[in-house]
Protein backbone atom coordinates (compact mmCIF):
# COMPACT_ATOMS: atom_id res chain seq x y z
CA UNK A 1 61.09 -62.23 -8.50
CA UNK A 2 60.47 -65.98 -7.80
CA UNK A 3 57.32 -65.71 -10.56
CA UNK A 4 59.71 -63.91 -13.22
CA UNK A 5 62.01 -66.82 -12.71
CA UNK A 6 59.43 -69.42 -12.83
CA UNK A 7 58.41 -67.62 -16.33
CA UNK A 8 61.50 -67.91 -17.73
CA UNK A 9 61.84 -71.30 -16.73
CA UNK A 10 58.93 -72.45 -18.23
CA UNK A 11 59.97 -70.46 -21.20
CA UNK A 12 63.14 -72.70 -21.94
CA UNK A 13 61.58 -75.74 -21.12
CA UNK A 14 58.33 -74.88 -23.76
CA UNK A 15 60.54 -73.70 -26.14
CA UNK A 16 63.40 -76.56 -26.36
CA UNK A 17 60.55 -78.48 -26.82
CA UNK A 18 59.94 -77.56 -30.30
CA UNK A 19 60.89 -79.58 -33.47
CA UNK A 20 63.60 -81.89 -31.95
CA UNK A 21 62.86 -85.63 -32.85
CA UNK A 22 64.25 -88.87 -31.05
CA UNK A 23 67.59 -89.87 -32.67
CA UNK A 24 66.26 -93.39 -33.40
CA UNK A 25 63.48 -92.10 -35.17
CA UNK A 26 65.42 -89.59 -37.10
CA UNK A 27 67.66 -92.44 -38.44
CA UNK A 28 64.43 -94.72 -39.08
CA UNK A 29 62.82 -91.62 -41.12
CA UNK A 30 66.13 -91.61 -42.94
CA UNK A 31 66.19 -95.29 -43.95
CA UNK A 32 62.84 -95.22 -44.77
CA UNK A 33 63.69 -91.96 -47.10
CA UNK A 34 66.17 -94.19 -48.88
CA UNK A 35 64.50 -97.26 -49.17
CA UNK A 36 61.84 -95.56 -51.36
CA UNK A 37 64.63 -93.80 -53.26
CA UNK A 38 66.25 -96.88 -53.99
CA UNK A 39 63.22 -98.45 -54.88
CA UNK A 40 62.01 -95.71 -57.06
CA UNK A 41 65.53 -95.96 -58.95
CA UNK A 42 65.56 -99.92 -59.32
CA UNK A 43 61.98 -99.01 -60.48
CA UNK A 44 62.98 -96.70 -62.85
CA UNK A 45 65.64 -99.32 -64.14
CA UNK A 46 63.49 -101.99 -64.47
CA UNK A 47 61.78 -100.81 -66.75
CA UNK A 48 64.29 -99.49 -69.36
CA UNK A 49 65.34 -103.07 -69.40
CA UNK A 50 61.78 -104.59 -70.17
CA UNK A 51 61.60 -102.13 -72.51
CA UNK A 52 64.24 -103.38 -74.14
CA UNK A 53 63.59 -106.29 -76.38
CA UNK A 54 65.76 -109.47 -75.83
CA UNK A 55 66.04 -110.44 -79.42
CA UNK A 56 69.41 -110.25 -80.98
CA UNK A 57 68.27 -108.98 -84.10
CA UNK A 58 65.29 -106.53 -82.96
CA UNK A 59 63.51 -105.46 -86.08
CA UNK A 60 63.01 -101.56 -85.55
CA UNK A 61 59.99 -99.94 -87.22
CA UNK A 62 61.41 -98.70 -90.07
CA UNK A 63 63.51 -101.59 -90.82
CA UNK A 64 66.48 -101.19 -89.20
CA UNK A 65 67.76 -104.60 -86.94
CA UNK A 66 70.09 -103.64 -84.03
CA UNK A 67 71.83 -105.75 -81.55
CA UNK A 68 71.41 -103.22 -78.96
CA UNK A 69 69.16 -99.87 -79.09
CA UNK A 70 70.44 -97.56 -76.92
CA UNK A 71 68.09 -95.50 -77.99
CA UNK A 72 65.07 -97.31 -75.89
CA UNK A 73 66.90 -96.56 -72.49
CA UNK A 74 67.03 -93.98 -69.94
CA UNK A 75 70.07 -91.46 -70.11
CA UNK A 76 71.52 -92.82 -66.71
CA UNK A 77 70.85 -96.68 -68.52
CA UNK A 78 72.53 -95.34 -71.51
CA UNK A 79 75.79 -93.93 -70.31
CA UNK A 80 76.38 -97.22 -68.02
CA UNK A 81 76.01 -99.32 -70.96
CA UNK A 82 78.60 -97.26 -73.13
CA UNK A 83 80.41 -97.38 -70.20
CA UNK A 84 80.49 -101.04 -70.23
CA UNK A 85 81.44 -100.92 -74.08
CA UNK A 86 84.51 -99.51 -73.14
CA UNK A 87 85.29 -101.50 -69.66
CA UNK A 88 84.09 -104.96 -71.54
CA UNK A 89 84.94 -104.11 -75.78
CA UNK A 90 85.04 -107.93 -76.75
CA UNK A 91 81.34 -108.63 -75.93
CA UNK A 92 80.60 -105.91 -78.02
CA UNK A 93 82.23 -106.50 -81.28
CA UNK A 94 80.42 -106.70 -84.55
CA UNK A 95 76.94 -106.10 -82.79
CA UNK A 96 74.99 -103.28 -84.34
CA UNK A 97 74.17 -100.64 -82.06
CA UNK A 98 71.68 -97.57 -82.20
CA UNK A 99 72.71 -94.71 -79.92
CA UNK A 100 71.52 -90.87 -79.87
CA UNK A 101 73.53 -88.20 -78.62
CA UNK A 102 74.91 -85.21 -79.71
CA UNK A 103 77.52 -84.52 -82.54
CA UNK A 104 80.90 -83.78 -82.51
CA UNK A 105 83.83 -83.64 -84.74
CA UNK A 106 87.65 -83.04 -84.83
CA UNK A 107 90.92 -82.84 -86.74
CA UNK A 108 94.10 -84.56 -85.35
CA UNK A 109 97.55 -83.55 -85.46
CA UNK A 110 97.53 -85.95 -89.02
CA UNK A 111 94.83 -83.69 -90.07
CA UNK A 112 92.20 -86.92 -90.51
CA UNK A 113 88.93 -85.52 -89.06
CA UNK A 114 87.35 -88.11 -86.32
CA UNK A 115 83.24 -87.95 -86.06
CA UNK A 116 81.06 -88.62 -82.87
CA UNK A 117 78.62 -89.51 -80.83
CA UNK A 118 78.70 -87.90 -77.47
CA UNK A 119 76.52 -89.20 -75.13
CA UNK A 120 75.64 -87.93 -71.34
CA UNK A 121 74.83 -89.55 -68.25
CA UNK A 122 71.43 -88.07 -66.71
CA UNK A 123 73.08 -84.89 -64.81
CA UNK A 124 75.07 -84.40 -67.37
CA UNK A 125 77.87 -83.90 -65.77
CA UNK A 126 80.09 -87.23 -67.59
CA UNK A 127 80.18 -87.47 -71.29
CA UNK A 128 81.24 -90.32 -73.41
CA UNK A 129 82.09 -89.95 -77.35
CA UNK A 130 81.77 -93.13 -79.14
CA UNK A 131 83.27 -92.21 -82.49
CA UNK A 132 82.03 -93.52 -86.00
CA UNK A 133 82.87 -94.00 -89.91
CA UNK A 134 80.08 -93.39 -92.44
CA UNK A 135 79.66 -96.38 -94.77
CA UNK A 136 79.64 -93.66 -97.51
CA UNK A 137 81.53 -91.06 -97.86
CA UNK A 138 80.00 -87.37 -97.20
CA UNK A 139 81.95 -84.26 -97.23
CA UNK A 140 82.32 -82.23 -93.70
CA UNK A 141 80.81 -80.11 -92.53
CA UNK A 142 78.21 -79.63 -95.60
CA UNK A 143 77.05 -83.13 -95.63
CA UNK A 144 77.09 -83.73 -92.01
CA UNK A 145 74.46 -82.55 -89.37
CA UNK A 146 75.67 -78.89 -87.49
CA UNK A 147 77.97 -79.23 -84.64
CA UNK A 148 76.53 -79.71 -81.30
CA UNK A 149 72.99 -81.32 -82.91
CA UNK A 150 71.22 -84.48 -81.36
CA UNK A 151 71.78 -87.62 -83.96
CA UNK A 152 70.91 -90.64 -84.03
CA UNK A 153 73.33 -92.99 -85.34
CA UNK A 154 73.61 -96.99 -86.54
CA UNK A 155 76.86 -98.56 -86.92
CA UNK A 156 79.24 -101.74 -86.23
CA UNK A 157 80.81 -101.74 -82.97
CA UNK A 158 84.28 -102.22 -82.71
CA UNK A 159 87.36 -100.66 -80.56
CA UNK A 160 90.94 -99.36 -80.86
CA UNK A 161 93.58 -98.27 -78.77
CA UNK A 162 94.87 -94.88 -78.61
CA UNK A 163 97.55 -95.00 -75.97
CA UNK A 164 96.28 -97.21 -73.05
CA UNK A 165 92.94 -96.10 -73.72
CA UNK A 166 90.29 -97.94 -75.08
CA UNK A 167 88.13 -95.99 -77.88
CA UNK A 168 85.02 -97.23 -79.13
CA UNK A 169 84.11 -97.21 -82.40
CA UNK A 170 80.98 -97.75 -85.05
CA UNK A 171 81.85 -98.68 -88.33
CA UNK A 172 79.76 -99.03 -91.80
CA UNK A 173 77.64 -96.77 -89.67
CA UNK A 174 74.67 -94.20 -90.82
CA UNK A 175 72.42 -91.16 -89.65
CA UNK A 176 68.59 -93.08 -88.89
C-alpha cells in the first residue's frame, strides 16, 4: 500500500511539473514579444515615410507632380493619412494628391451621381471614400471604370460639409 501511494505521489509531483513557467518570466517573454512587434511595426512605418519623397511638387515618372502620393505608402499608412484629411481638411487644401483604391459611385435623393475613391485600412475592416469630380466630363457608367475596380486617381483636394460631417473631396481630378 505505502509503495502504491508513494507512486502516485511521485506521479503528481512529476507531472505538475510539466510546462508551467515562473510568472516573472512569463510577463518578461511577453514584453519582449511586444517590443519586437512594436519595433517591427515602427519598422514597417519608417520606411513608407522614406519612401516618400519630401518635395512638394514630386515629379512622378510619367509626368504627373503630386503634393502627396498616397500611392507610395502602406495600406495601414494610407488610411491614417486620409484619416487625417478629414480630422485636419485646411492643411490639405489645394494640394494635389494621388490615391488608389477602389471605385464607387452613387445617386442622391437630387439624383446628381457622386464618384469615389474608397480606400481600406490594412485588415480591411474601415473604409474611407474620398469622393472626386473629373476635370472633363465622361458619361457614367460607359466612360467610367466598372464598379468595385482598383483606380488610381489625381485630383485637387478640397472639403465640404454634409451635415456635421466633413467630406473630402478631389477636384479637376483624373484616372492615371
Amino acid at each position: 500500500m505505502k509503495k502504491i501511494v508513494a507512486l502516485l505521489l511521485c506521479i503528481l509531483l512529476l507531472g505538475s511539473c510539466g510546462n508551467k513557467k515562473d510568472p516573472a518570466v512569463e510577463q518578461e517573454d511577453k514584453q519582449t514579444e511586444n517590443a519586437v512587434a512594436q519595433t517591427k511595426v515602427q519598422d514597417d512605418v519608417q520606411e513608407d515615410i522614406s519612401s516618400v519623397s519630401t518635395d512638394p511638387q514630386q515629379e512622378q515618372s510619367d509626368g504627373e507632380e503630386v503634393d502627396i502620393d498616397l500611392t507610395e505608402l502602406s495600406s495601414t499608412m494610407v488610411y491614417s493619412e486620409v484619416y487625417n484629411m478629414v480630422s485636419e481638411p485646411d492643411k490639405y487644401v489645394d494640394k494635389t494628391v494621388k490615391m488608389k483604391g477602389v471605385f464607387g459611385f452613387y445617386t442622391d435623393e437630387e439624383g446628381k451621381n457622386h464618384f469615389g475613391c474608397v480606400i481600406t485600412d490594412a485588415t480591411a475592416c474601415c473604409a474611407q471614400g474620398v469622393e472626386f469630380v473629373l476635370s472633363e466630363e465622361r458619361i457614367y457608367p460607359d466612360e467610367y471604370p466598372k464598379l468595385g475596380s482598383e483606380i488610381t486617381v489625381i485630383g485637387n483636394y478640397d472639403y465640404f460639409y454634409d451635415g456635421n460631417f466633413i467630406n473630402p473631396i478631389l477636384y479637376n481630378a483624373y484616372f492615371s
